[in-house]
PDB file of N, CA and C in Angstrom:
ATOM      1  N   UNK A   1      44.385  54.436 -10.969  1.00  0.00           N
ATOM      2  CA  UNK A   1      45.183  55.565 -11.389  1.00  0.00           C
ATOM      3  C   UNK A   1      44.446  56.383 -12.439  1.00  0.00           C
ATOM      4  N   UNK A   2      43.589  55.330 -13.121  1.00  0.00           N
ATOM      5  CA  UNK A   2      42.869  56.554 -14.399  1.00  0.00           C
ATOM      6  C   UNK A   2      41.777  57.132 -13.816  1.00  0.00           C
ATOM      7  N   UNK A   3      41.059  56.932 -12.682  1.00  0.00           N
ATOM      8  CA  UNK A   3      40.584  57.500 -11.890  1.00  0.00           C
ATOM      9  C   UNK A   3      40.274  58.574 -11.857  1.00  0.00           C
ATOM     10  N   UNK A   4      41.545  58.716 -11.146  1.00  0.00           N
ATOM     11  CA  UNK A   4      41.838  60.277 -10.359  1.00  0.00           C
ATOM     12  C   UNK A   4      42.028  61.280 -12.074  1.00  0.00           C
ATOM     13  N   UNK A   5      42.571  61.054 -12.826  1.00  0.00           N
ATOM     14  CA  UNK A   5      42.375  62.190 -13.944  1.00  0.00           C
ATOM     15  C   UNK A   5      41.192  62.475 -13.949  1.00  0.00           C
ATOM     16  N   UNK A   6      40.022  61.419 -14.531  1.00  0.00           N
ATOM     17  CA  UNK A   6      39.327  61.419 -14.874  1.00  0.00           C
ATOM     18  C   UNK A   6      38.270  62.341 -14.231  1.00  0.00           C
ATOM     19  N   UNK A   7      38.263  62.559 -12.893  1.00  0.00           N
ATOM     20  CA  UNK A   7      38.078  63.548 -12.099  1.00  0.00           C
ATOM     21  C   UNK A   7      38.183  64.695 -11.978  1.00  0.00           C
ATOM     22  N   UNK A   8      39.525  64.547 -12.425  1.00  0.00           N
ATOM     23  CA  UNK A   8      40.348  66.009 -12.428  1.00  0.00           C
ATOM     24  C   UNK A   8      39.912  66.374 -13.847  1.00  0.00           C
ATOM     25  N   UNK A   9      39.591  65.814 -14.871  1.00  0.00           N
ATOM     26  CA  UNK A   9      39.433  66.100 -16.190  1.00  0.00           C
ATOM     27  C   UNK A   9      38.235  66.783 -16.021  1.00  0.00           C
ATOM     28  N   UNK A  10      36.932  65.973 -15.466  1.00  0.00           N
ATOM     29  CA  UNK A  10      35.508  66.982 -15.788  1.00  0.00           C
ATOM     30  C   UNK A  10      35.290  67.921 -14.121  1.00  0.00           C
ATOM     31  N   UNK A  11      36.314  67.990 -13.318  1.00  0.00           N
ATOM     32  CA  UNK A  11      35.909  68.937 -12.556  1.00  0.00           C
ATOM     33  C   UNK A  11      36.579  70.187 -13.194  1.00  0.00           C
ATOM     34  N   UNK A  12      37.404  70.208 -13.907  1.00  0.00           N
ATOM     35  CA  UNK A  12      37.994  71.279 -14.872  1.00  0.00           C
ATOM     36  C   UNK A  12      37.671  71.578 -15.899  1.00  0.00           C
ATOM     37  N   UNK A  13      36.259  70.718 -16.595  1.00  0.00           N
ATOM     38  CA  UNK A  13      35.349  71.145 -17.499  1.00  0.00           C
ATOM     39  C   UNK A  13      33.988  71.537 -16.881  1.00  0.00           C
ATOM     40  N   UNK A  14      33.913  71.575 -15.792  1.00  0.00           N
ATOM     41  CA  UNK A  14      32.744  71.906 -15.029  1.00  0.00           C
ATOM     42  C   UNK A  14      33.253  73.062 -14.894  1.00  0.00           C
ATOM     43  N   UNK A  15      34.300  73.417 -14.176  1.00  0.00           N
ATOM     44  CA  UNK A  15      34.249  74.589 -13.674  1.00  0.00           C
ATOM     45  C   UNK A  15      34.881  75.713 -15.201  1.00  0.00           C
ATOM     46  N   UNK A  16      35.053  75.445 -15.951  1.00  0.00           N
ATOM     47  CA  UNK A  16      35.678  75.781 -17.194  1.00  0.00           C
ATOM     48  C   UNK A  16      34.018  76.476 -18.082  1.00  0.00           C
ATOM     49  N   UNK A  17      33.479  74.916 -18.403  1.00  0.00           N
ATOM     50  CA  UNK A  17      32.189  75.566 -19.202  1.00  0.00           C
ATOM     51  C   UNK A  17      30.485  76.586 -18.164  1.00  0.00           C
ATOM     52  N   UNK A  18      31.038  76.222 -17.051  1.00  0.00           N
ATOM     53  CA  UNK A  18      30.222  76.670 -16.170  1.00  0.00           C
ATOM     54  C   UNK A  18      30.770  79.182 -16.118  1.00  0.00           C
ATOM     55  N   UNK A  19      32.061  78.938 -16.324  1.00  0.00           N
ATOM     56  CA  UNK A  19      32.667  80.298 -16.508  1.00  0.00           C
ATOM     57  C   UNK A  19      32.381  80.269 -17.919  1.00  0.00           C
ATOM     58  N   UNK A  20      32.845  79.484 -18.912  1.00  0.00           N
ATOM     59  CA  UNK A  20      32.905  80.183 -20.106  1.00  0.00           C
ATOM     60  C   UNK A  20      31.369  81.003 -20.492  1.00  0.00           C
ATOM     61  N   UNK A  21      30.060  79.973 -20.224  1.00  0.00           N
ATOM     62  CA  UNK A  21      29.214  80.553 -19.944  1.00  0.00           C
ATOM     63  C   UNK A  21      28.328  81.898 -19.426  1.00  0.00           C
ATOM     64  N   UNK A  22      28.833  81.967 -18.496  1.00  0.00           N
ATOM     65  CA  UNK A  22      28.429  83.169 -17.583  1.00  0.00           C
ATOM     66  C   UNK A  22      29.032  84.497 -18.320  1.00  0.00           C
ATOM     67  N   UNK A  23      30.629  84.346 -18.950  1.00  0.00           N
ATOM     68  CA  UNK A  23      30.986  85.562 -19.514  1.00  0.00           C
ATOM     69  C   UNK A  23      30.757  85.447 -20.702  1.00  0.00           C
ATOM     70  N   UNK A  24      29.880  84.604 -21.355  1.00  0.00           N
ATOM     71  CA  UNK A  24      29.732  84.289 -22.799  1.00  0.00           C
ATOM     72  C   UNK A  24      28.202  85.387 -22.828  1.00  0.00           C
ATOM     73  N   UNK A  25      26.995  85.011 -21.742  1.00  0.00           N
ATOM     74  CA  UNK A  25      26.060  85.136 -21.911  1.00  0.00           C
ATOM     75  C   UNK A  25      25.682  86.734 -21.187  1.00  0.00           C
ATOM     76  N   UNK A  26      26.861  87.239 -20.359  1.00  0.00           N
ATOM     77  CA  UNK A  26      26.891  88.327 -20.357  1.00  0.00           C
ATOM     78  C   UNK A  26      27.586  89.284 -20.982  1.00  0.00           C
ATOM     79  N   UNK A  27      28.505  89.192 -21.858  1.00  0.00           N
ATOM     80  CA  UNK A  27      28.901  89.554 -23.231  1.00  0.00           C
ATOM     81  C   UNK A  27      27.594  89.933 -23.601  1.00  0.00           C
ATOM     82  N   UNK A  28      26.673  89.167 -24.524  1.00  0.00           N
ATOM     83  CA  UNK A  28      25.967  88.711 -25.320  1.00  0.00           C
ATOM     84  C   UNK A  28      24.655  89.782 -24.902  1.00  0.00           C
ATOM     85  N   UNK A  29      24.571  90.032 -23.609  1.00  0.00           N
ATOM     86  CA  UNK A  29      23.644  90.414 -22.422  1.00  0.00           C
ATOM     87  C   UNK A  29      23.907  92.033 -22.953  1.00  0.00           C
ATOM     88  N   UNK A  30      25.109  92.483 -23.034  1.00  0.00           N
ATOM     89  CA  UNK A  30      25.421  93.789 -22.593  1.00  0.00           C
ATOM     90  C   UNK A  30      25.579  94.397 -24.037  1.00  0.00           C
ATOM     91  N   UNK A  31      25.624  93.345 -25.138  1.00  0.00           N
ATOM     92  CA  UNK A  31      26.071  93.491 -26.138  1.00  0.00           C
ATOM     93  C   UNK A  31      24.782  94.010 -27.103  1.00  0.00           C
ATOM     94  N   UNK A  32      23.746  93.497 -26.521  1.00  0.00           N
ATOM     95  CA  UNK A  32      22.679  93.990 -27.078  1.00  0.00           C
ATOM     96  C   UNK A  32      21.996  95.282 -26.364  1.00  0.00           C
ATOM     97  N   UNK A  33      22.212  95.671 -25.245  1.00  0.00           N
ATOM     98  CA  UNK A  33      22.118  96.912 -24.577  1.00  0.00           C
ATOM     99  C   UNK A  33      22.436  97.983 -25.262  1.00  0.00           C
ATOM    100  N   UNK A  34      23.939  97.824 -25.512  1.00  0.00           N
ATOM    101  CA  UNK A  34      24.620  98.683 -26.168  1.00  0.00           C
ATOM    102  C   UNK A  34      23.829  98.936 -27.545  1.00  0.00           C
ATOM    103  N   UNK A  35      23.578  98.120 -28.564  1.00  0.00           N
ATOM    104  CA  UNK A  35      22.874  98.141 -29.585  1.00  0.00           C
ATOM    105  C   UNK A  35      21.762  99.180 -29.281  1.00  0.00           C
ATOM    106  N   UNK A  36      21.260  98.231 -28.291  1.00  0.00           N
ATOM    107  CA  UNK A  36      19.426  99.663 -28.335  1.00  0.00           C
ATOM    108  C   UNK A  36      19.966 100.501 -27.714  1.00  0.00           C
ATOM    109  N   UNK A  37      21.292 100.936 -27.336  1.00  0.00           N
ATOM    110  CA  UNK A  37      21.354 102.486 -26.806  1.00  0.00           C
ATOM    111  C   UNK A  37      21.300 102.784 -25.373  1.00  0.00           C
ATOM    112  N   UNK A  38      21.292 101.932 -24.474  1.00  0.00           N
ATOM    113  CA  UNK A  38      21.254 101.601 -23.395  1.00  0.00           C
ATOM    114  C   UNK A  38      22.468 102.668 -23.169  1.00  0.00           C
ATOM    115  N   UNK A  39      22.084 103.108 -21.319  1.00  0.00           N
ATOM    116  CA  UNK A  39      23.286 104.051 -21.045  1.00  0.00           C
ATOM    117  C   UNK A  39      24.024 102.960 -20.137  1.00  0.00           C
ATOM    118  N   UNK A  40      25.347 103.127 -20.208  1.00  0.00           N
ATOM    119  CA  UNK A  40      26.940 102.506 -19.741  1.00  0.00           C
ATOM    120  C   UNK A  40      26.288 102.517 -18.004  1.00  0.00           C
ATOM    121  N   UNK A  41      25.720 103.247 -17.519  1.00  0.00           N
ATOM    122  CA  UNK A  41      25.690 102.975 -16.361  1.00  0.00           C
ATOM    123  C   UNK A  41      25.632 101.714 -15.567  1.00  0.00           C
ATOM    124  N   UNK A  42      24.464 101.449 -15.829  1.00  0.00           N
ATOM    125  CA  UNK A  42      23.755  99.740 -15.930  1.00  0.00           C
ATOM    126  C   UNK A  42      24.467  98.910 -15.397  1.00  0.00           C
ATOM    127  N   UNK A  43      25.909  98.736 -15.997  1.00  0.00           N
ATOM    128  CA  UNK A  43      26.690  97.551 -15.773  1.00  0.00           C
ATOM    129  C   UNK A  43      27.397  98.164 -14.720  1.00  0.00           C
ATOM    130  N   UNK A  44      27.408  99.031 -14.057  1.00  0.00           N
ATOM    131  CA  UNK A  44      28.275  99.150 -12.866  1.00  0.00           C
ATOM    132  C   UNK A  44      27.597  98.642 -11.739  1.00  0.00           C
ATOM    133  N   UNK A  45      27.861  97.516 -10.765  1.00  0.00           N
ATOM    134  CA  UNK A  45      26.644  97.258  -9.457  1.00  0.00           C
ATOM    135  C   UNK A  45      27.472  97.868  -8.353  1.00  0.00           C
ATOM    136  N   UNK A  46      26.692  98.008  -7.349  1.00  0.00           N
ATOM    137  CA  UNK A  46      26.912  98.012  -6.171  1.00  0.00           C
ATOM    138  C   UNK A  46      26.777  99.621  -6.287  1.00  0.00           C
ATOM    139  N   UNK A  47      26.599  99.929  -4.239  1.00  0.00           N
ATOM    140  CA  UNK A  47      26.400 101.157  -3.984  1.00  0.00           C
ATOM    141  C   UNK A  47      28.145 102.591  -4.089  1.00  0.00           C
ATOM    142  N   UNK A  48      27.347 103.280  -4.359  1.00  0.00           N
ATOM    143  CA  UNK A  48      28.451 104.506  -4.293  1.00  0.00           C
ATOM    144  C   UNK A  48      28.807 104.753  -2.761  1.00  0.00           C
ATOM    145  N   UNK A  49      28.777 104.598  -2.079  1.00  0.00           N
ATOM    146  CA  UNK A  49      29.280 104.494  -0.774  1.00  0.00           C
ATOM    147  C   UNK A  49      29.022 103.066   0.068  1.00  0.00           C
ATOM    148  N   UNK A  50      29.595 102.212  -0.465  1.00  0.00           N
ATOM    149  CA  UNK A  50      29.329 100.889   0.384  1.00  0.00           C
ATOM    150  C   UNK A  50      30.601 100.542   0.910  1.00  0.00           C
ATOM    151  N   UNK A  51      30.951  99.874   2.073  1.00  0.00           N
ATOM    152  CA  UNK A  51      31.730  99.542   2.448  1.00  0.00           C
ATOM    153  C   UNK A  51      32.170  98.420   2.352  1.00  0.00           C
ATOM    154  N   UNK A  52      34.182  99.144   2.422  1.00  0.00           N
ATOM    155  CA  UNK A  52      34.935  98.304   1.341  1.00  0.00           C
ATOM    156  C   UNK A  52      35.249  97.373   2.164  1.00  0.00           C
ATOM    157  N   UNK A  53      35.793  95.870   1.079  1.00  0.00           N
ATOM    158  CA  UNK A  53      35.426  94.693   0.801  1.00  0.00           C
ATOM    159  C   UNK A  53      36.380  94.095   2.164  1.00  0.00           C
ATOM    160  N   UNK A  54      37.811  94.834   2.563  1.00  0.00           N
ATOM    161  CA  UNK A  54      38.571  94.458   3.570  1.00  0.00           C
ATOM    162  C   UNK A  54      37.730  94.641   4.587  1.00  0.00           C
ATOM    163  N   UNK A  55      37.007  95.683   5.058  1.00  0.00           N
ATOM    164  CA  UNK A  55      36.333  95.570   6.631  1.00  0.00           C
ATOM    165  C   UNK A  55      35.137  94.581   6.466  1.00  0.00           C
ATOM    166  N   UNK A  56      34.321  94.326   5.635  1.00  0.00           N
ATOM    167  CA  UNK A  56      33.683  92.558   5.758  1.00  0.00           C
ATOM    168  C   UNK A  56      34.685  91.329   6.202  1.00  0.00           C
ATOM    169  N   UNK A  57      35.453  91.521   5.200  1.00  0.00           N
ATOM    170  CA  UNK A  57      36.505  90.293   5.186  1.00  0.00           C
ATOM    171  C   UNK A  57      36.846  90.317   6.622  1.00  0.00           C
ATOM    172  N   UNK A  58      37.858  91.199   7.097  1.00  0.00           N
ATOM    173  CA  UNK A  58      38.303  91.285   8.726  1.00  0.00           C
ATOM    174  C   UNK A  58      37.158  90.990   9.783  1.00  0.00           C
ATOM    175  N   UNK A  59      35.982  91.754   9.690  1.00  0.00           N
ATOM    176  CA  UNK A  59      34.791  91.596  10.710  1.00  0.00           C
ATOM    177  C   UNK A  59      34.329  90.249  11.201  1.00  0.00           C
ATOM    178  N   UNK A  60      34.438  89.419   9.381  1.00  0.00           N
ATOM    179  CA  UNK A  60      33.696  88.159   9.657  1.00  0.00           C
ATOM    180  C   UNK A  60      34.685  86.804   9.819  1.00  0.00           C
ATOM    181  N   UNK A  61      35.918  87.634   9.681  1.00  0.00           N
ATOM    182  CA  UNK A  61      37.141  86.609   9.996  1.00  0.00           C
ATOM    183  C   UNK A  61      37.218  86.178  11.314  1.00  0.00           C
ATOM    184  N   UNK A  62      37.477  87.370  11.978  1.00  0.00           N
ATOM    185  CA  UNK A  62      37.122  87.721  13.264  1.00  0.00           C
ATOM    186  C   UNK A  62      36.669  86.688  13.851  1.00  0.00           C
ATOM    187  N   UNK A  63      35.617  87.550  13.413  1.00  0.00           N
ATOM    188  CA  UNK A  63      33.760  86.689  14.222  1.00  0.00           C
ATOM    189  C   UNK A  63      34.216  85.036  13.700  1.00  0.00           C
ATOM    190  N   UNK A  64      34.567  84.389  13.197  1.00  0.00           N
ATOM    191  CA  UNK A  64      34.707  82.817  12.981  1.00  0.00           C
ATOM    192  C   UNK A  64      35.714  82.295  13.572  1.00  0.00           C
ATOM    193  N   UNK A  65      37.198  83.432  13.751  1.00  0.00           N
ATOM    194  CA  UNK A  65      37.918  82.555  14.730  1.00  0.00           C
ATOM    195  C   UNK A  65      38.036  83.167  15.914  1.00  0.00           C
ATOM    196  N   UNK A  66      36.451  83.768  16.412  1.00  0.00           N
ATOM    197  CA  UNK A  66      35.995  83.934  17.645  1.00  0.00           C
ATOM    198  C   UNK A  66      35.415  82.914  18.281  1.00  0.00           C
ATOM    199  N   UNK A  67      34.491  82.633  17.302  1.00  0.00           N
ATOM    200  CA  UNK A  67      33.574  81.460  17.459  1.00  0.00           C
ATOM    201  C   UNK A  67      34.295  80.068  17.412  1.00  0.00           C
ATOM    202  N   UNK A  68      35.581  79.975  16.681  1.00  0.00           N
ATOM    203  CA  UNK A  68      36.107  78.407  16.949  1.00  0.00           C
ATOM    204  C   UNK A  68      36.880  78.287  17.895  1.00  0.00           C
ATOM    205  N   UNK A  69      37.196  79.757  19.032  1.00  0.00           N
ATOM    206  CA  UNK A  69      38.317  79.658  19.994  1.00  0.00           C
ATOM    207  C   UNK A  69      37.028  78.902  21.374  1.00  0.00           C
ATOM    208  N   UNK A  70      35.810  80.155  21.029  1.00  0.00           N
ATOM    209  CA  UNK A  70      34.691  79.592  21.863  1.00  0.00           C
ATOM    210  C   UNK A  70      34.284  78.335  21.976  1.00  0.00           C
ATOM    211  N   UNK A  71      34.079  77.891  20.857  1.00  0.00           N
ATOM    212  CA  UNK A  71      33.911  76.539  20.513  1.00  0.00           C
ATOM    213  C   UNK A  71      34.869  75.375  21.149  1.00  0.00           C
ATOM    214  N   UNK A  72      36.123  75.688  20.925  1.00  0.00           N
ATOM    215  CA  UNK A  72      37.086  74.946  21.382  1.00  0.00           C
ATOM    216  C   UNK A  72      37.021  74.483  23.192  1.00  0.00           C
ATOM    217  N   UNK A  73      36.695  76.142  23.913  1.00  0.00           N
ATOM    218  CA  UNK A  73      36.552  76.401  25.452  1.00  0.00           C
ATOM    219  C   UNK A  73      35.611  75.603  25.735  1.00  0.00           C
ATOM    220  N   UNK A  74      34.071  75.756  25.000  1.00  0.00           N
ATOM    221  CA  UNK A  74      32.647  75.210  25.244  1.00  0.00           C
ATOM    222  C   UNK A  74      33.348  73.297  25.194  1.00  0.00           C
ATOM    223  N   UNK A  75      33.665  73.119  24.176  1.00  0.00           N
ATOM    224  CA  UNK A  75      33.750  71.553  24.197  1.00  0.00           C
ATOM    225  C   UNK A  75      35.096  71.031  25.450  1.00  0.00           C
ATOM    226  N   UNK A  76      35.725  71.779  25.875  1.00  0.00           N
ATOM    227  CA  UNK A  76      36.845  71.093  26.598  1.00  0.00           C
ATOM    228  C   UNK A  76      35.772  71.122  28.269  1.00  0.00           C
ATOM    229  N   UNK A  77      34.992  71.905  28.099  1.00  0.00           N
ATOM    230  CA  UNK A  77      34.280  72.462  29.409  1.00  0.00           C
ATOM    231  C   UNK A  77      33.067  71.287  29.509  1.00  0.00           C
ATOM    232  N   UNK A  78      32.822  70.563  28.201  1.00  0.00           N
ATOM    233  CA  UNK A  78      31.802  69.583  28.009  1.00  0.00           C
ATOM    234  C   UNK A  78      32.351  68.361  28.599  1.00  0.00           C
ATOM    235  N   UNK A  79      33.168  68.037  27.806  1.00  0.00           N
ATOM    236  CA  UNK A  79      33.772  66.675  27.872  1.00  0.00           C
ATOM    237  C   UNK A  79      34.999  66.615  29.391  1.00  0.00           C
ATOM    238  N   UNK A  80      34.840  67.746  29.572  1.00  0.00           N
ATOM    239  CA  UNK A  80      35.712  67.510  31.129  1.00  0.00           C
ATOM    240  C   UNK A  80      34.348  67.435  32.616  1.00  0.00           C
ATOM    241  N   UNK A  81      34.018  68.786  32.436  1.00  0.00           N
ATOM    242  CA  UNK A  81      32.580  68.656  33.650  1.00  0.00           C
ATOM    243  C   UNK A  81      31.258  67.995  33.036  1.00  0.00           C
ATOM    244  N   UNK A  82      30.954  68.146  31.764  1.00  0.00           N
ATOM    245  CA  UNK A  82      29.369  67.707  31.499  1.00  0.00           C
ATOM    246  C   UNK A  82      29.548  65.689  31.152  1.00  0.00           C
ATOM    247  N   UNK A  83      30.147  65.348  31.238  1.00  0.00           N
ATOM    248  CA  UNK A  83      30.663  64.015  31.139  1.00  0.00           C
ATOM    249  C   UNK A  83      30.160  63.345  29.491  1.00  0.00           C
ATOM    250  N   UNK A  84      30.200  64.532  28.564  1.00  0.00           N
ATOM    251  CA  UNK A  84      30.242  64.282  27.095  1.00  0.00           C
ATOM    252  C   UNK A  84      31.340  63.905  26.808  1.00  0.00           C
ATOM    253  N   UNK A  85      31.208  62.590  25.637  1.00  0.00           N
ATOM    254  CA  UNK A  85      32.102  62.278  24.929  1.00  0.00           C
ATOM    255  C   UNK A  85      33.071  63.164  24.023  1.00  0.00           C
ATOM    256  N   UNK A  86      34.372  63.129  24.099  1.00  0.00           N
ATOM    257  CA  UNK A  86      34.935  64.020  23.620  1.00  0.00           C
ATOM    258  C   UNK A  86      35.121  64.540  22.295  1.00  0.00           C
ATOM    259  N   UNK A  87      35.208  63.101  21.448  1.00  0.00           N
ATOM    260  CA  UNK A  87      34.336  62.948  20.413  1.00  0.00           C
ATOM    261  C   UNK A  87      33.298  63.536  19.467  1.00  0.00           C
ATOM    262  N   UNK A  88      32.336  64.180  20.903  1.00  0.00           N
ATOM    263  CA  UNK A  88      31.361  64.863  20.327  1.00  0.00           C
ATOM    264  C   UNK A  88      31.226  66.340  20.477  1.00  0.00           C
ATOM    265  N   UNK A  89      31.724  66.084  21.465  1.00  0.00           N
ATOM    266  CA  UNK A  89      32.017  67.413  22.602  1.00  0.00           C
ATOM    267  C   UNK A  89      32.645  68.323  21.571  1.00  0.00           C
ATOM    268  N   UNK A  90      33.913  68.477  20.948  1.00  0.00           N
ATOM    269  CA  UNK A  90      34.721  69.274  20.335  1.00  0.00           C
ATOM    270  C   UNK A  90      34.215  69.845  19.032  1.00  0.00           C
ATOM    271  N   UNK A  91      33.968  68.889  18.008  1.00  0.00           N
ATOM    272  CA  UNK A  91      33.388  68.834  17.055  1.00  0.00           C
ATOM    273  C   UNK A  91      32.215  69.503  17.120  1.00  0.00           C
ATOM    274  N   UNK A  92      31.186  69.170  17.543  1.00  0.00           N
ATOM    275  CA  UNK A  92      30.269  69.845  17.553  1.00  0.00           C
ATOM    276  C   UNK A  92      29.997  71.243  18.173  1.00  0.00           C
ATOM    277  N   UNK A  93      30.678  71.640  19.385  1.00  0.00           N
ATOM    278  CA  UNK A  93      30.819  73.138  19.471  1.00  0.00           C
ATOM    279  C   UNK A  93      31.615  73.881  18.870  1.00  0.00           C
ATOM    280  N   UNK A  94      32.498  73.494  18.083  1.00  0.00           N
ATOM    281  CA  UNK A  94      33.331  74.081  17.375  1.00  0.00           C
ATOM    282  C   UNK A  94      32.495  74.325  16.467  1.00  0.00           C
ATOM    283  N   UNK A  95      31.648  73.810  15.385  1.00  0.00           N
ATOM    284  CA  UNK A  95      31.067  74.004  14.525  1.00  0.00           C
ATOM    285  C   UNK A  95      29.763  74.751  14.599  1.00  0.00           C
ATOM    286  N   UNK A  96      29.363  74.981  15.895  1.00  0.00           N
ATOM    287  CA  UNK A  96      28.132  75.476  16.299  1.00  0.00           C
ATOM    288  C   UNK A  96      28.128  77.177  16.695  1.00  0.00           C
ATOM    289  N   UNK A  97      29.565  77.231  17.111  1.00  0.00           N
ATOM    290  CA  UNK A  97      29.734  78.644  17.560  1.00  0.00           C
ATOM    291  C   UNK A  97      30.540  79.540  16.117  1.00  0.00           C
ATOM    292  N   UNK A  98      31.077  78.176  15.421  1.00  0.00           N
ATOM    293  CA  UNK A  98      31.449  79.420  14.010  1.00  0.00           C
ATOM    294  C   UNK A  98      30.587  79.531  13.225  1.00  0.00           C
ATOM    295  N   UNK A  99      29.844  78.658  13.523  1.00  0.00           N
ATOM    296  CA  UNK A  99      28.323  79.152  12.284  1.00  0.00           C
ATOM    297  C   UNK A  99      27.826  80.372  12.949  1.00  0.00           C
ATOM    298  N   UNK A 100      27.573  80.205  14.208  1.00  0.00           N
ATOM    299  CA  UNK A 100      27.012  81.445  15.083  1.00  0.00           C
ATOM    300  C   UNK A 100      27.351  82.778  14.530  1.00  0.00           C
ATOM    301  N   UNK A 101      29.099  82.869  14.917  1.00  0.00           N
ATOM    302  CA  UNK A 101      30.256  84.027  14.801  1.00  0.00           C
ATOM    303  C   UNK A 101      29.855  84.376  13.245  1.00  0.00           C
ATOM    304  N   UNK A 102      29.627  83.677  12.085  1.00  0.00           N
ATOM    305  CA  UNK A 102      29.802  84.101  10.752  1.00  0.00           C
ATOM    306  C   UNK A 102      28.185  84.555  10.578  1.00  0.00           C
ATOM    307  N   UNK A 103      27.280  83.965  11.461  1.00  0.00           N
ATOM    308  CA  UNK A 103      25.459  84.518  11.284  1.00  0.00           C
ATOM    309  C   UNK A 103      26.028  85.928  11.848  1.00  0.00           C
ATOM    310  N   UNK A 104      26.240  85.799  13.254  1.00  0.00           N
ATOM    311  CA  UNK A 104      26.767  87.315  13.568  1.00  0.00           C
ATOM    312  C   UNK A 104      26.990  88.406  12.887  1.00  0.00           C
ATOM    313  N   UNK A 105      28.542  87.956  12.130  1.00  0.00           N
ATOM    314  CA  UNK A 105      28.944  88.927  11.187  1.00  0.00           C
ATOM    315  C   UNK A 105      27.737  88.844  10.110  1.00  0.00           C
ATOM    316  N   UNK A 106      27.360  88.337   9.216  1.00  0.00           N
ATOM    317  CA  UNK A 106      26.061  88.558   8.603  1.00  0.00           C
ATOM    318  C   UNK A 106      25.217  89.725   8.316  1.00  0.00           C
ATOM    319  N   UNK A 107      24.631  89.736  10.134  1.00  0.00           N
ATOM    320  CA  UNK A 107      23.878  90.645  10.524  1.00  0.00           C
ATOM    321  C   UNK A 107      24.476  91.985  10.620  1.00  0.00           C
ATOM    322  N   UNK A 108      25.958  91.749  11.238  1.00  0.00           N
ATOM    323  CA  UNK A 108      26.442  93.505  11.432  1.00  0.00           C
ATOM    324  C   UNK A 108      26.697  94.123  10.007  1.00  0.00           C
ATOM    325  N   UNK A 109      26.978  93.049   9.347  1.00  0.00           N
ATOM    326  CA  UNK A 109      28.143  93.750   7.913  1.00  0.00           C
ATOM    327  C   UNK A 109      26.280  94.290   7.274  1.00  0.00           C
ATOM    328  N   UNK A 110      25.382  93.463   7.205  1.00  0.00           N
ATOM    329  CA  UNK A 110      23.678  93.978   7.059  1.00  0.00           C
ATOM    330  C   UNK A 110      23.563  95.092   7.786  1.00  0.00           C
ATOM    331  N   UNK A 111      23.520  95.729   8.078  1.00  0.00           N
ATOM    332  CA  UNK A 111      23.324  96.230   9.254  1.00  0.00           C
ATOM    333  C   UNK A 111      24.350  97.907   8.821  1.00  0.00           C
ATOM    334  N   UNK A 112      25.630  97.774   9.028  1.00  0.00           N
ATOM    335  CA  UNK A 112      26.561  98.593   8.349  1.00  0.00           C
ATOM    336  C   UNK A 112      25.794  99.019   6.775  1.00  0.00           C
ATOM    337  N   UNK A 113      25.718  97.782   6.018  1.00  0.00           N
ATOM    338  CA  UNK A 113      25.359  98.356   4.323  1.00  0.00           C
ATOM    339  C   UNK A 113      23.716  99.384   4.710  1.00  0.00           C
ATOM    340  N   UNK A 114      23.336  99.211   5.426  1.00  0.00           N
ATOM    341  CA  UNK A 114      21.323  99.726   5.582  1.00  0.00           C
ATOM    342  C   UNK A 114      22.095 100.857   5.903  1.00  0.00           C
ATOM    343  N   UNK A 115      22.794 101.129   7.216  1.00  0.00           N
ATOM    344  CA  UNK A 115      22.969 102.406   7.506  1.00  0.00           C
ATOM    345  C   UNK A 115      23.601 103.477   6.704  1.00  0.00           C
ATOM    346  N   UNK A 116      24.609 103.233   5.524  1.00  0.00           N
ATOM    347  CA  UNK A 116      24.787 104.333   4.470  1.00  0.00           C
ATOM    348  C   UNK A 116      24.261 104.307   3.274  1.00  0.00           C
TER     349      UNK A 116
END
């Protein structure tokens, strides 16, 4: 039983000092920018016309539960005609065609950002 805290205790100081960090040291980062006079721009990233964050999200959603419906077809098509264990059959095309579907999306959502 003391276990499981104990777990729960430093995965919540991991993920705790691992953030406090990052906004500690970019504080600290921007804080001296400002000092030498640095212009405000700087800290803004990303492009002025890039495309927004919902049509990635949807594209590559998509594309993964494209690839696990495929996946699903490919392994029932294995383990019924290719005389694979079913076992292996499912599992493994399932996992083979959503890695695929999400490389896919990858490339298009790449592909979309080059072109504007």
């Amino acid at each position: 039983m003391g276990g499981e805290i104990i777990v729960f205790v430093c995965l919540f100081s991991v993920v705790f000092g691992i953030a406090y960090l990052y906004f500690s040291t970019r504080n600290k980062e921007r804080m001296a920018l400002i000092e030498k006079g640095a212009d405000a721009s700087i800290f803004v990233k990303g492009k002025l016309h890039a495309q927004p964050i919902w049509k990635t999200l949807i594209l590559n959603l998509a594309l993964l539960l494209m690839g696990i419906g495929a996946g699903v077809m490919i392994g029932g098509i294995l383990a019924q005609m290719g005389g694979v264990d079913d076992d292996i059959a499912m599992p493994g095309s399932i996992f083979l065609l959503a890695g695929t579907g999400l490389l896919i999306g990858f490339f298009i959502t790449k592909k979309m950002d080059e072109k504007d």
